[in-house]
Structures are given as structure tokens and as C-alpha cells.
N, C-alpha and C. Protein backbone atom coordinates (compact mmCIF):
# COMPACT_ATOMS: atom_id res chain seq x y z
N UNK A 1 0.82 -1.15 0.00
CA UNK A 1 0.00 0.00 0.00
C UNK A 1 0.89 1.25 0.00
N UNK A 2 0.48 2.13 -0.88
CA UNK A 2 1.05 3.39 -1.13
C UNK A 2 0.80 4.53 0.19
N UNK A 3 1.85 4.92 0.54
CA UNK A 3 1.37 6.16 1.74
C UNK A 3 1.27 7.26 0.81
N UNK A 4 0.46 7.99 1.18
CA UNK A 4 -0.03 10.07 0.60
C UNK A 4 0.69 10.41 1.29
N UNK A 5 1.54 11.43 0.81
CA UNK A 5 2.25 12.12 1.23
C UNK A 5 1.60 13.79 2.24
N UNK A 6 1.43 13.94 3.14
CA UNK A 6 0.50 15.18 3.84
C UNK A 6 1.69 16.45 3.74
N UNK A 7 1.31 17.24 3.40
CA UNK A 7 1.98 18.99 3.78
C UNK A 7 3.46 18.66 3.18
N UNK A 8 4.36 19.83 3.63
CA UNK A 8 5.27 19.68 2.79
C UNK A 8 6.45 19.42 3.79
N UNK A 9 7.86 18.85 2.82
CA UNK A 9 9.02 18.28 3.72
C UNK A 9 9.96 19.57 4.35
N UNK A 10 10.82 19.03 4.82
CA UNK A 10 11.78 20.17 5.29
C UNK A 10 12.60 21.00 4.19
N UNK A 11 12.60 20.02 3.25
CA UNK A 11 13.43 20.68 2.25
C UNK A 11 12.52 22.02 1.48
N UNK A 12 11.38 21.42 1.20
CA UNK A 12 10.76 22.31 0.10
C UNK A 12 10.51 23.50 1.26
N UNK A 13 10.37 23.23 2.53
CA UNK A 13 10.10 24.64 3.36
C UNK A 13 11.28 25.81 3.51
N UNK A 14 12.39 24.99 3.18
CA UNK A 14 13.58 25.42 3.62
C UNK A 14 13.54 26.43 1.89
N UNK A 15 13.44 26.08 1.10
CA UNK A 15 13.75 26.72 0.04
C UNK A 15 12.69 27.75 -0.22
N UNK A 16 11.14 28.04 0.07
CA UNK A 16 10.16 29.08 0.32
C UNK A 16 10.90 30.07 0.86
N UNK A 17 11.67 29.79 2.33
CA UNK A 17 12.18 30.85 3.02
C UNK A 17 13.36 31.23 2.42
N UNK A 18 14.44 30.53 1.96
CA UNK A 18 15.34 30.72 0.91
C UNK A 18 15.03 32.19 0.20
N UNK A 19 13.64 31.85 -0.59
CA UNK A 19 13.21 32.44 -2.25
C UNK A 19 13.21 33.66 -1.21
N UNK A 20 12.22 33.75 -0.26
CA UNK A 20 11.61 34.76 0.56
C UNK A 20 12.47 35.96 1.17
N UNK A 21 13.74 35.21 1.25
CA UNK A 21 14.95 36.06 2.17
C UNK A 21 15.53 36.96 0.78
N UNK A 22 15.49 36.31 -0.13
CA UNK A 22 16.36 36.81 -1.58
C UNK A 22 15.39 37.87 -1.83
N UNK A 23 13.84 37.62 -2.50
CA UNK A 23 12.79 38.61 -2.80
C UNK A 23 12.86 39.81 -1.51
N UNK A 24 13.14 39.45 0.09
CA UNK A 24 13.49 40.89 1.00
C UNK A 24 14.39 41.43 0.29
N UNK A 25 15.90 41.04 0.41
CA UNK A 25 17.10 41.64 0.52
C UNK A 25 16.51 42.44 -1.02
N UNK A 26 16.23 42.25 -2.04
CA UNK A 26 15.94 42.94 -3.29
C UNK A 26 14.59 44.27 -3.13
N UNK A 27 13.88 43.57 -2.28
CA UNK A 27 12.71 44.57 -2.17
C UNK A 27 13.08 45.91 -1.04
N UNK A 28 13.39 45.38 -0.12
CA UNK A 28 13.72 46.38 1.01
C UNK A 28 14.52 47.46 0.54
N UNK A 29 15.69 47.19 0.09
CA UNK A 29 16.39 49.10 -0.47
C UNK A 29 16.09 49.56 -0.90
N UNK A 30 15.24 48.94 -2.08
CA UNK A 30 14.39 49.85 -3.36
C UNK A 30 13.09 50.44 -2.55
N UNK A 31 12.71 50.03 -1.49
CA UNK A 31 11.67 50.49 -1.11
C UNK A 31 12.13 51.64 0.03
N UNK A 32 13.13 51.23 0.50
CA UNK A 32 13.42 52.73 1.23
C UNK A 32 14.18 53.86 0.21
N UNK A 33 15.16 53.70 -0.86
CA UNK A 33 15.11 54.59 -1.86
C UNK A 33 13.76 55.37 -2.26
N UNK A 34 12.50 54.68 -2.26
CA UNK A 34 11.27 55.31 -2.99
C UNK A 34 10.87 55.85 -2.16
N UNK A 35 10.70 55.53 -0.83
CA UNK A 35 10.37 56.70 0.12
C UNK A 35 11.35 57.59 0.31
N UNK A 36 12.09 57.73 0.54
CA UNK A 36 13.42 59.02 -0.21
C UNK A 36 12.91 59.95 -1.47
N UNK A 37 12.94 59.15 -2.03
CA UNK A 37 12.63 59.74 -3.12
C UNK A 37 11.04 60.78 -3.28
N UNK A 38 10.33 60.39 -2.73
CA UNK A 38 8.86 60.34 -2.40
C UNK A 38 8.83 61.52 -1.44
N UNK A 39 9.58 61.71 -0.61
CA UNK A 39 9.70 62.73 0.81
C UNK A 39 10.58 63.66 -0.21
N UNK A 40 11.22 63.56 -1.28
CA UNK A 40 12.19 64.52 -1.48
C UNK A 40 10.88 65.17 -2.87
N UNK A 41 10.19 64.63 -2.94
CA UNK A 41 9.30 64.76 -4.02
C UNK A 41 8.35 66.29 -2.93
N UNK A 42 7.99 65.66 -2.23
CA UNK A 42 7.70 66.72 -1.04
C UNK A 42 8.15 68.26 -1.22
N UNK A 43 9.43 68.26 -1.20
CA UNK A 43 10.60 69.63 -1.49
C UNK A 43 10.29 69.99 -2.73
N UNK A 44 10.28 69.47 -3.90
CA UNK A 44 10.38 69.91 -5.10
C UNK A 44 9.07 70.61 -5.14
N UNK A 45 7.62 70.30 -4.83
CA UNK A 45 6.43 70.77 -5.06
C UNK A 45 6.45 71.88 -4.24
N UNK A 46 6.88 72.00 -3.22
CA UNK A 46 6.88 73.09 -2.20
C UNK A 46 8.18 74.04 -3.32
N UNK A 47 9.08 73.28 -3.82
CA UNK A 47 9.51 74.59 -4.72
C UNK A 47 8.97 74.82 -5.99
N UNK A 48 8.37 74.29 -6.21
CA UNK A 48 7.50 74.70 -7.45
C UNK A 48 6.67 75.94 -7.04
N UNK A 49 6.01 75.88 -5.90
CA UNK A 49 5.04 77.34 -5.84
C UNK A 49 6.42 78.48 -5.21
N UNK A 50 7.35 78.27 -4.63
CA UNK A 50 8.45 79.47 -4.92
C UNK A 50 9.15 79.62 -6.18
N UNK A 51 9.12 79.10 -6.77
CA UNK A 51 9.55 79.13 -8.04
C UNK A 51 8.68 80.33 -8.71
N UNK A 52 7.25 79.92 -8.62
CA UNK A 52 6.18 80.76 -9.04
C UNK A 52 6.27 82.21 -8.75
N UNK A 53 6.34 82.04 -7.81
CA UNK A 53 6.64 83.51 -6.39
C UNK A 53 7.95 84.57 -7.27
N UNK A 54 8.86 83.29 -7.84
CA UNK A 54 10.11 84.62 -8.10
C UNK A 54 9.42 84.77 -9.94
N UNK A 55 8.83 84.01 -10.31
CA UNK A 55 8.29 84.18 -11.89
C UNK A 55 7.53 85.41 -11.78
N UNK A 56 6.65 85.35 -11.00
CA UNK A 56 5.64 86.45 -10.98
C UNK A 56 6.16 87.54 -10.48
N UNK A 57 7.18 87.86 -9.66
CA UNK A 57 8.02 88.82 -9.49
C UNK A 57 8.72 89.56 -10.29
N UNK A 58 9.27 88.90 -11.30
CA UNK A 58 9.91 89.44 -12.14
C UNK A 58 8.71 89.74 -13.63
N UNK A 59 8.25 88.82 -13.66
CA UNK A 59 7.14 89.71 -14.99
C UNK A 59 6.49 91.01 -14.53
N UNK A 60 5.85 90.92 -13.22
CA UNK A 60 5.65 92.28 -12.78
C UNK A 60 6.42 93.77 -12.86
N UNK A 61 7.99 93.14 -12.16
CA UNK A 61 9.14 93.62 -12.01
C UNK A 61 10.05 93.76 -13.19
N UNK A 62 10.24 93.29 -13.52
CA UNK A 62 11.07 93.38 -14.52
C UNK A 62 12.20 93.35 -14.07
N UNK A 63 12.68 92.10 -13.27
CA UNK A 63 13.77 92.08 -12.21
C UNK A 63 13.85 90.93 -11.23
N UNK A 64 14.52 90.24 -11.14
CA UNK A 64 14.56 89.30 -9.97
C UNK A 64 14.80 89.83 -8.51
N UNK A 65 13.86 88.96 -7.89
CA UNK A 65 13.46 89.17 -6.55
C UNK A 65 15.41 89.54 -5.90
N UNK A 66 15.28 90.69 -5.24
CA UNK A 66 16.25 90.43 -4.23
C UNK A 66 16.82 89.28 -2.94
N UNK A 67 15.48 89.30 -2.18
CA UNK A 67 15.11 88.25 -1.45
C UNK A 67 13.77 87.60 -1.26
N UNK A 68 13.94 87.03 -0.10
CA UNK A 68 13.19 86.01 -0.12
C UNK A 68 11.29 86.94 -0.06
N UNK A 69 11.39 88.38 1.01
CA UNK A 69 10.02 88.76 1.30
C UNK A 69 9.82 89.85 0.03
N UNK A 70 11.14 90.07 -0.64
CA UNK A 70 10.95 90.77 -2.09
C UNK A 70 9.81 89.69 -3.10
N UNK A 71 10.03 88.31 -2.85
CA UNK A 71 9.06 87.50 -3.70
C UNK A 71 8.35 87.31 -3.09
N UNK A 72 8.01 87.29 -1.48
CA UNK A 72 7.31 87.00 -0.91
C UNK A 72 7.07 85.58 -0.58
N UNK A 73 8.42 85.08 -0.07
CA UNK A 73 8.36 83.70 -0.05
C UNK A 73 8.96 83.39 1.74
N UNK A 74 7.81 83.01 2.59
CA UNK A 74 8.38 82.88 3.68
C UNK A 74 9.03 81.59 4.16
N UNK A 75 10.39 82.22 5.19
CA UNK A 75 11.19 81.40 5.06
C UNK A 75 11.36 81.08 6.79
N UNK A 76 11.04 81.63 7.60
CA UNK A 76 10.00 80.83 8.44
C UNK A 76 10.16 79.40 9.13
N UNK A 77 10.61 78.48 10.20
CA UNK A 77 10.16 77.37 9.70
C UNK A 77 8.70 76.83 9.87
N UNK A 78 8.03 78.12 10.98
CA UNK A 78 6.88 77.90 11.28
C UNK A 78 6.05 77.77 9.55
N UNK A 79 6.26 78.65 9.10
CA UNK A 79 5.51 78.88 7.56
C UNK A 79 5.95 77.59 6.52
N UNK A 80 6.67 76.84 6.59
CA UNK A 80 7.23 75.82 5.43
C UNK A 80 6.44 74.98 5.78
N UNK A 81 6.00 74.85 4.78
CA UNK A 81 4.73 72.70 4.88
C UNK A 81 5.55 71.97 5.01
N UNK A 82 6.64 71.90 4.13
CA UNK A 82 7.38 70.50 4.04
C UNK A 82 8.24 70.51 5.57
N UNK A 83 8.51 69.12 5.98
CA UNK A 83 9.03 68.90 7.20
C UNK A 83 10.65 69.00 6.78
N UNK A 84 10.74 68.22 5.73
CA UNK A 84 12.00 68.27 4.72
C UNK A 84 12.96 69.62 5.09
N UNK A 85 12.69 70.55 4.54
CA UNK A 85 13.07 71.61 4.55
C UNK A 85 13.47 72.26 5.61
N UNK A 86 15.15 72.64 5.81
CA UNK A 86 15.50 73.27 7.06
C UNK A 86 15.98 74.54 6.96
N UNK A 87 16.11 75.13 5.62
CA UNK A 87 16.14 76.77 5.65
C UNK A 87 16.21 76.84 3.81
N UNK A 88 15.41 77.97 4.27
CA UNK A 88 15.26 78.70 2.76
C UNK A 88 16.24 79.75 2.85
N UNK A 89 16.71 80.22 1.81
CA UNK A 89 17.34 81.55 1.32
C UNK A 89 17.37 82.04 -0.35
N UNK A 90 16.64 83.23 -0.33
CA UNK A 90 16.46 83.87 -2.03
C UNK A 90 17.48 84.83 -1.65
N UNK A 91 18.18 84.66 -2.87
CA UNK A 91 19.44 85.59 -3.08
C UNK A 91 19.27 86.10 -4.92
N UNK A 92 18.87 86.93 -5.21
CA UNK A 92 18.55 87.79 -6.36
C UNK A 92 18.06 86.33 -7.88
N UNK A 93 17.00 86.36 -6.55
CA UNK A 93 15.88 85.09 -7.74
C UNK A 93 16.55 83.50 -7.42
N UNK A 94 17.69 83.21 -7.19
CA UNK A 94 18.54 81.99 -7.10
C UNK A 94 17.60 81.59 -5.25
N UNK A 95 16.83 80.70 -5.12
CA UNK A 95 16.21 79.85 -4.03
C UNK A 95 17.18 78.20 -3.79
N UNK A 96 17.62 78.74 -2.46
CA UNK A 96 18.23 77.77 -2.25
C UNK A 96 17.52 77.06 -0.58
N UNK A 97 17.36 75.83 -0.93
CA UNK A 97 17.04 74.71 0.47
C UNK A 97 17.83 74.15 1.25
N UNK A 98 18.14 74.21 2.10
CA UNK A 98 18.14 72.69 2.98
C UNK A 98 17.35 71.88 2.95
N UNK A 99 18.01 70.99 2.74
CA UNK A 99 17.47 69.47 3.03
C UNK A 99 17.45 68.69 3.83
N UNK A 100 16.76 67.99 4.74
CA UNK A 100 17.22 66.80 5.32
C UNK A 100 16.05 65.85 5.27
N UNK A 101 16.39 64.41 4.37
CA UNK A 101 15.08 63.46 4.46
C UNK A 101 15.99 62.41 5.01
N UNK A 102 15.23 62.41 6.24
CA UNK A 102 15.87 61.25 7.03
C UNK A 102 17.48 60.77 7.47
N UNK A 103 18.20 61.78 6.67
CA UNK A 103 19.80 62.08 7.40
C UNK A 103 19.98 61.02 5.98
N UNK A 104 19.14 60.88 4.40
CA UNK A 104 19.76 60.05 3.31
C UNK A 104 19.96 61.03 2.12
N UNK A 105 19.05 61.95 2.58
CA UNK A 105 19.07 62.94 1.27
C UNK A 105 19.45 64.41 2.33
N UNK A 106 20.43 64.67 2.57
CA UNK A 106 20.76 65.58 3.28
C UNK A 106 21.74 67.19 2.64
N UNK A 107 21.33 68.36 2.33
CA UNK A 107 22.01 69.17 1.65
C UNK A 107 21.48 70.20 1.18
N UNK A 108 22.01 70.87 0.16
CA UNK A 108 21.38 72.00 -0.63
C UNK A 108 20.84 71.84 -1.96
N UNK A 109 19.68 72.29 -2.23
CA UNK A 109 19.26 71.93 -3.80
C UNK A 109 18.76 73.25 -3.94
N UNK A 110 19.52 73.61 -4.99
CA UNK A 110 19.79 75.18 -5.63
C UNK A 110 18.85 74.94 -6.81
N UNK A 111 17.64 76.33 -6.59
CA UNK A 111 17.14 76.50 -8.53
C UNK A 111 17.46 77.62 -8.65
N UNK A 112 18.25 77.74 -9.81
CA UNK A 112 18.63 79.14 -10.46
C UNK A 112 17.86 79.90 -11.63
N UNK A 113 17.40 80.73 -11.58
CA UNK A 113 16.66 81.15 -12.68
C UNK A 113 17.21 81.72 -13.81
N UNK A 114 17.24 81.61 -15.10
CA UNK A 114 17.86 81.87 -16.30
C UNK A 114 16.75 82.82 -17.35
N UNK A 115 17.03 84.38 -17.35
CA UNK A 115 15.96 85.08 -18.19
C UNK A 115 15.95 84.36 -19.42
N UNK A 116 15.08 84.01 -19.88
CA UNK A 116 15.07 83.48 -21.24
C UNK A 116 13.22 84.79 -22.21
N UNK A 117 13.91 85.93 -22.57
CA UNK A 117 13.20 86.80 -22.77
C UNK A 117 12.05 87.29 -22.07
N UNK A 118 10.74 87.14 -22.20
CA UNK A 118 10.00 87.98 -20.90
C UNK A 118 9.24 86.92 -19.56
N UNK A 119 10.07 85.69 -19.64
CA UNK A 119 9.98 84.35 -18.81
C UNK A 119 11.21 83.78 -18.05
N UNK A 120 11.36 83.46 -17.51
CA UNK A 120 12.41 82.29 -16.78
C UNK A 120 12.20 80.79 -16.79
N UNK A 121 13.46 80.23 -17.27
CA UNK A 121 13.47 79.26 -17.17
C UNK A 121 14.41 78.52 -15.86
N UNK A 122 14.07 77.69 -15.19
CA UNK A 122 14.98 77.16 -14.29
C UNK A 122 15.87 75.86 -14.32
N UNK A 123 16.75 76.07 -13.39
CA UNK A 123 17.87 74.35 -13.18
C UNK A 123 18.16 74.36 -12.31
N UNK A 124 18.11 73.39 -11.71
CA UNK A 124 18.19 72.79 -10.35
C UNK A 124 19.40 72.66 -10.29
N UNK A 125 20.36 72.47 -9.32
CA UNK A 125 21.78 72.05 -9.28
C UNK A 125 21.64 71.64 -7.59
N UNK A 126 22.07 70.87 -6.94
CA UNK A 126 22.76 69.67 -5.67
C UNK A 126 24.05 70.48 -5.44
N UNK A 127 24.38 70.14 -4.17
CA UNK A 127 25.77 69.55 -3.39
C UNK A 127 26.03 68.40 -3.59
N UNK A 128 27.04 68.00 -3.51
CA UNK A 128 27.48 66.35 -3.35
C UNK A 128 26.78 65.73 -2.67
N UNK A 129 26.51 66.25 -1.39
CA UNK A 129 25.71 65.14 -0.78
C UNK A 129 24.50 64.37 -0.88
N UNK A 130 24.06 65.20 -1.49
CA UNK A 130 22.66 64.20 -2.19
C UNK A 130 22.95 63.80 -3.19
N UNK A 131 22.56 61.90 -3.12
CA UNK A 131 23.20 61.26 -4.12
C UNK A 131 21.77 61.39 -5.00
N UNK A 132 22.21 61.25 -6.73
CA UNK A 132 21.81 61.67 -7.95
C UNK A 132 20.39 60.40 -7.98
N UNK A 133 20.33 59.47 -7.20
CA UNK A 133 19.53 58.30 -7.61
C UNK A 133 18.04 58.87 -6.99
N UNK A 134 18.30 59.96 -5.59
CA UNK A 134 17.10 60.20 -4.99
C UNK A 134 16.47 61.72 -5.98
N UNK A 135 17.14 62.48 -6.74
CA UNK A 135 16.60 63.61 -7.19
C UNK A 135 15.96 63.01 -8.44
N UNK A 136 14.95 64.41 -8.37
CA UNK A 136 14.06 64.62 -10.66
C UNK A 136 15.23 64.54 -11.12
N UNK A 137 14.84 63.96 -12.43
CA UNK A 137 16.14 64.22 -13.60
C UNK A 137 16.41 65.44 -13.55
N UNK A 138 15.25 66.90 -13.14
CA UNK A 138 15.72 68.29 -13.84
C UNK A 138 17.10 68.60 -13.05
N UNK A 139 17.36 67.84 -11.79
CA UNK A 139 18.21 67.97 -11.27
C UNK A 139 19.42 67.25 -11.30
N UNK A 140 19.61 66.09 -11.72
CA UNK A 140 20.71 65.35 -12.01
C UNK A 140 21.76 65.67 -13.06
């Protein structure tokens, strides 16, 4: 008489947890990169409406903002949404951040504004310390 075999052996269990440990070690960095990335996504939208602030300044003006309450951009930390963000400074239209997401993306991310006739166009530029994998391309 044939025995049925019930549930599974040691081996085939041993290799589930195997597959399981390999699929973590692959999933886990990429997933704390994306929340990096995701929190730093945070900063960029919060500079998108200062960005705005020094655009509309200067079409009005005909001139880039001196500083920061020349565009009217408070710098505050009570006033900043993003948690990200540990100091603002406008220096003649050029908005520069601190950063800190989580002590991984830690630094300055500079947008500089470039007259391009009765508009501006911008570019982002980093410090070293924020590595290139957590920023937008506009910044890399």
C-alpha cells in the first residue's frame, strides 16, 4: 500500500524561506530609496510654488526678486509645509534649500533662474551630498 504524502518536507520549506529572504534583501532598499525619493518629491512641489513667487516677481518687475520677502516667499520654519526643509534663502531670484530626508538625502538643492526673454526658465543644481539616484532628472 502506497502512503499520501500530507503537507510539505523540510526541504521544500527550507527553500520558500530561501526564495523569501532573496525577494526581501531585493525589495527592502528599493523600497526605502522610494520613500526618499517620495519625501524629497515633497521639497520639489513646495519649490515649485516658490519658483512661481520669483516668476511672478519678475514679470511684474522686470527684475529678480532680491530676497526672499521681495518674492514673498516665507522662510520661516513655522511657515514651510514640508518637514524636509530646514532653511530657505532667495538671493537675487537663485532659491536655495536645505534638506534633510531622514539624514539620506541631506544638503542643498539650488534652482537658479535663467531670463530666457519675458519668462524664466529654471535648473536645479545639488551639493554632493545628495546622491543623484534620490533627485528629478531636472536635477541630475
Amino acid at each position: 500500500m502506497k502512503r499520501v504524502q500530507q503537507g510539505f518536507t523540510l526541504i521544500e520549506l527550507m527553500i520558500v524561506v530561501a526564495i523569501i529572504g532573496i525577494l526581501a534583501a531585493v525589495a527592502l532598499p528599493a523600497y526605502q530609496d522610494y520613500t526618499v525619493r517620495a519625501k524629497l518629491a515633497e521639497v520639489i512641489t513646495q519649490a515649485g510654488a516658490h519658483r512661481g513667487s520669483v516668476t511672478e516677481y519678475y514679470q511684474s518687475q522686470n527684475a529678480l526678486p532680491a530676497d526672499a520677502d521681495a518674492a514673498g516667499i516665507e522662510t520661516t520654519l513655522a511657515d514651510i509645509t514640508s518637514s524636509y526643509i530646514t532653511a530657505i534663502v532667495v538671493a537675487n531670484g537663485v532659491i536655495t534649500y536645505t534638506v534633510d530626508v531622514d539624514g539620506k538625502a541631506t544638503g542643498a538643492l539650488v534652482y537658479t533662474p535663467t531670463v530666457a526673454g519675458n519668462s524664466l526658465s529654471w535648473g536645479c543644481t545639488t551639493g554632493t551630498t545628495i546622491q543623484p539616484k534620490y533627485l528629478p532628472a531636472i536635477c541630475r
